[in-house]
Protein backbone atom coordinates (compact mmCIF):
# COMPACT_ATOMS: atom_id res chain seq x y z
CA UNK A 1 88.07 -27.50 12.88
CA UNK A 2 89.74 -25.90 10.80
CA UNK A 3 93.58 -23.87 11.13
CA UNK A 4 94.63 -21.24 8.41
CA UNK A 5 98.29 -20.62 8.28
CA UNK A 6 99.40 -17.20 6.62
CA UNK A 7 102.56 -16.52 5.12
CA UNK A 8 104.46 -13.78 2.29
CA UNK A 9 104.16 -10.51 4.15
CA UNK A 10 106.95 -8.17 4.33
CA UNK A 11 108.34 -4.79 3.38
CA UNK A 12 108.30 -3.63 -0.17
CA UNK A 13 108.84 -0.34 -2.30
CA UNK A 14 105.85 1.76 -3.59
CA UNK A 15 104.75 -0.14 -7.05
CA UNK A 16 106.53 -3.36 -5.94
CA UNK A 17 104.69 -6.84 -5.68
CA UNK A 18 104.24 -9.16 -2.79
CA UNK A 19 102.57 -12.70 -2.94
CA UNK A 20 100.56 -13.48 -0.01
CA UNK A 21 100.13 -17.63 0.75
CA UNK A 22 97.56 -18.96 3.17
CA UNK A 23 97.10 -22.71 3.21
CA UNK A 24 94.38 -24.83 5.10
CA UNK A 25 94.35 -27.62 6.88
CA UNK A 26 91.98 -30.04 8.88
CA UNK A 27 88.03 -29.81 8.18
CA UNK A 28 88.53 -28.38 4.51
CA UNK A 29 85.92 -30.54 2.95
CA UNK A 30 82.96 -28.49 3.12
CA UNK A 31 85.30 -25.30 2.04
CA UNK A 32 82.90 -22.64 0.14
CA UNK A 33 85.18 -19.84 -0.04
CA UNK A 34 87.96 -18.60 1.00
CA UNK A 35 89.00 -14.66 1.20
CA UNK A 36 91.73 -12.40 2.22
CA UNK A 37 91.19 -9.05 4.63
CA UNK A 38 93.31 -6.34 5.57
CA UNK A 39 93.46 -4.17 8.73
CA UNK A 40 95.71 -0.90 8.86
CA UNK A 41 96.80 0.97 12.17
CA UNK A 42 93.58 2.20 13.79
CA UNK A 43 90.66 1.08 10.92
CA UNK A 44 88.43 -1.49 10.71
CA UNK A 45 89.19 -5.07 9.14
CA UNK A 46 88.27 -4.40 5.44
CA UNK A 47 87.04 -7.11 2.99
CA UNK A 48 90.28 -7.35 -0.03
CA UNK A 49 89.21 -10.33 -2.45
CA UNK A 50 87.47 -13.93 -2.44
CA UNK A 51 87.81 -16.82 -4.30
CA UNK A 52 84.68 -19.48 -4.65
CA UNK A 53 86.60 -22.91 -3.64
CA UNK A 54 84.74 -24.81 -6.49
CA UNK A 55 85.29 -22.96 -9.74
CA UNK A 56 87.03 -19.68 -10.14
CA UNK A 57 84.57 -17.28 -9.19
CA UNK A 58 86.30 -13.97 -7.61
CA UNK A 59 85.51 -10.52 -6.05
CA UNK A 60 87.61 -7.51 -5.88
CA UNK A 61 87.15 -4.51 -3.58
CA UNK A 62 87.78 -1.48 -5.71
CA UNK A 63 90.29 -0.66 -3.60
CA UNK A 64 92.36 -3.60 -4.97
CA UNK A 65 90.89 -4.08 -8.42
CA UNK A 66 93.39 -4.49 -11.19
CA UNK A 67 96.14 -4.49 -8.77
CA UNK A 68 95.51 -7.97 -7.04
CA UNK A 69 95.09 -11.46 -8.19
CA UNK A 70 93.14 -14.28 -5.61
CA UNK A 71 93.80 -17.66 -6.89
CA UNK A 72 93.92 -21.11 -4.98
CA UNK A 73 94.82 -24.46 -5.91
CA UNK A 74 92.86 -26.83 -4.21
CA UNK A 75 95.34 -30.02 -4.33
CA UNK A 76 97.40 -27.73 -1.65
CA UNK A 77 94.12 -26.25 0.51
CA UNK A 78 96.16 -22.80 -0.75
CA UNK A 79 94.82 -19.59 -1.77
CA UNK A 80 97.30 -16.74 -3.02
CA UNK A 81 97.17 -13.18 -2.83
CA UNK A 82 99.19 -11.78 -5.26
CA UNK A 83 99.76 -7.66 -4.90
CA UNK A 84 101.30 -5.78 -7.59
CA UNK A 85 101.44 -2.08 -8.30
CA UNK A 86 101.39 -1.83 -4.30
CA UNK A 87 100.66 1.51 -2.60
CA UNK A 88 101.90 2.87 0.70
CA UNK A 89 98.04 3.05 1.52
CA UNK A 90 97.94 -0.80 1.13
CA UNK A 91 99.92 -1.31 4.15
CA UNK A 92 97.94 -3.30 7.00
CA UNK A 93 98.01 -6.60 8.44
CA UNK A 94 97.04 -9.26 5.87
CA UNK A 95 94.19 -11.93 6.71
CA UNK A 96 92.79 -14.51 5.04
CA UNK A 97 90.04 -16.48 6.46
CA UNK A 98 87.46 -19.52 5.39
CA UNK A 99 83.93 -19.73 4.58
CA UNK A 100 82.30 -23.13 4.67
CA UNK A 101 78.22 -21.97 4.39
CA UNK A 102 76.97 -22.25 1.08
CA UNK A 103 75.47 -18.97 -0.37
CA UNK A 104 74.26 -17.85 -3.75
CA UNK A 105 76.92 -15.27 -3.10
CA UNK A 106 80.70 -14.80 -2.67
CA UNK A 107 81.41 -13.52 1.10
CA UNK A 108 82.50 -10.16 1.75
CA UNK A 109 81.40 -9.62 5.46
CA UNK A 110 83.77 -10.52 8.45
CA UNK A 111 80.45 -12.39 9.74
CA UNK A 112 80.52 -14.46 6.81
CA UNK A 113 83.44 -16.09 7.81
CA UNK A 114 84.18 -18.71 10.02
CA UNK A 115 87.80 -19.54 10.53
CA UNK A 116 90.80 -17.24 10.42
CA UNK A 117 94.57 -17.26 10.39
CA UNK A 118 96.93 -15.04 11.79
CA UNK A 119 97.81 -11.89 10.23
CA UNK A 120 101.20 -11.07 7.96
CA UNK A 121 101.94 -7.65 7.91
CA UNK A 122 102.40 -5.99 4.54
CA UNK A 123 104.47 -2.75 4.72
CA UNK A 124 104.58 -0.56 1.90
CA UNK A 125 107.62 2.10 1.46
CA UNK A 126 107.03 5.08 -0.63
């Protein structure tokens, strides 16, 4: 098994930055990819960025792109989120979650992924 805990949300001003934190723990070994998702007030969980575990290989939704950095450093199991230039529209309930099937492909589908933490809400002021 494996247990995701999230952490960074919080309230910020239109074009302010937040960095979001999600570190791993238990069964990480076989770690293929991690990602983070969002999920505002009555929509669907969308897909926000992922991070290939070994080597930096990353993928932006175009939602996000140019505005948000995924990084991880694998001697703390941690992935980061890191927001700038945030929009009211960006506010949602921040997920990140862990893929451990390999694939030729970075993850982008909820399916994809097997274990989740909880959500940090990320509240953006205009």
């Amino acid at each position: 098994q494996v247990q995701l805990v999230v952490s960074g949300g919080g309230l910020v001003q239109a074009g302010g930055s937040l960095r979001l934190s999600c570190t791993a723990s238990g069964r990480t070994f076989s770690t293929y990819g991690m990602g983070w998702f969002r999920q505002a007030p009555g929509k669907e969980r969308e897909f926000v960025a992922a991070i290939k575990w070994s080597g930096d290989t990353t993928y932006y939704a175009d939602s996000v792109k140019g505005r948000c950095t995924i990084s991880r450093d694998i001697a703390k199991n941690t992935v980061y989120l890191q927001m700038n230039s945030l929009k009211p529209e960006d506010t949602a309930v921040y997920y990140c979650a862990l893929s451990n099937t390999l694939r030729l492909w970075l993850p982008r589908e909820l399916n994809e992924y097997q274990y989740w933490g909880q959500g940090t809400q990320v509240t953006v002021s205009s």
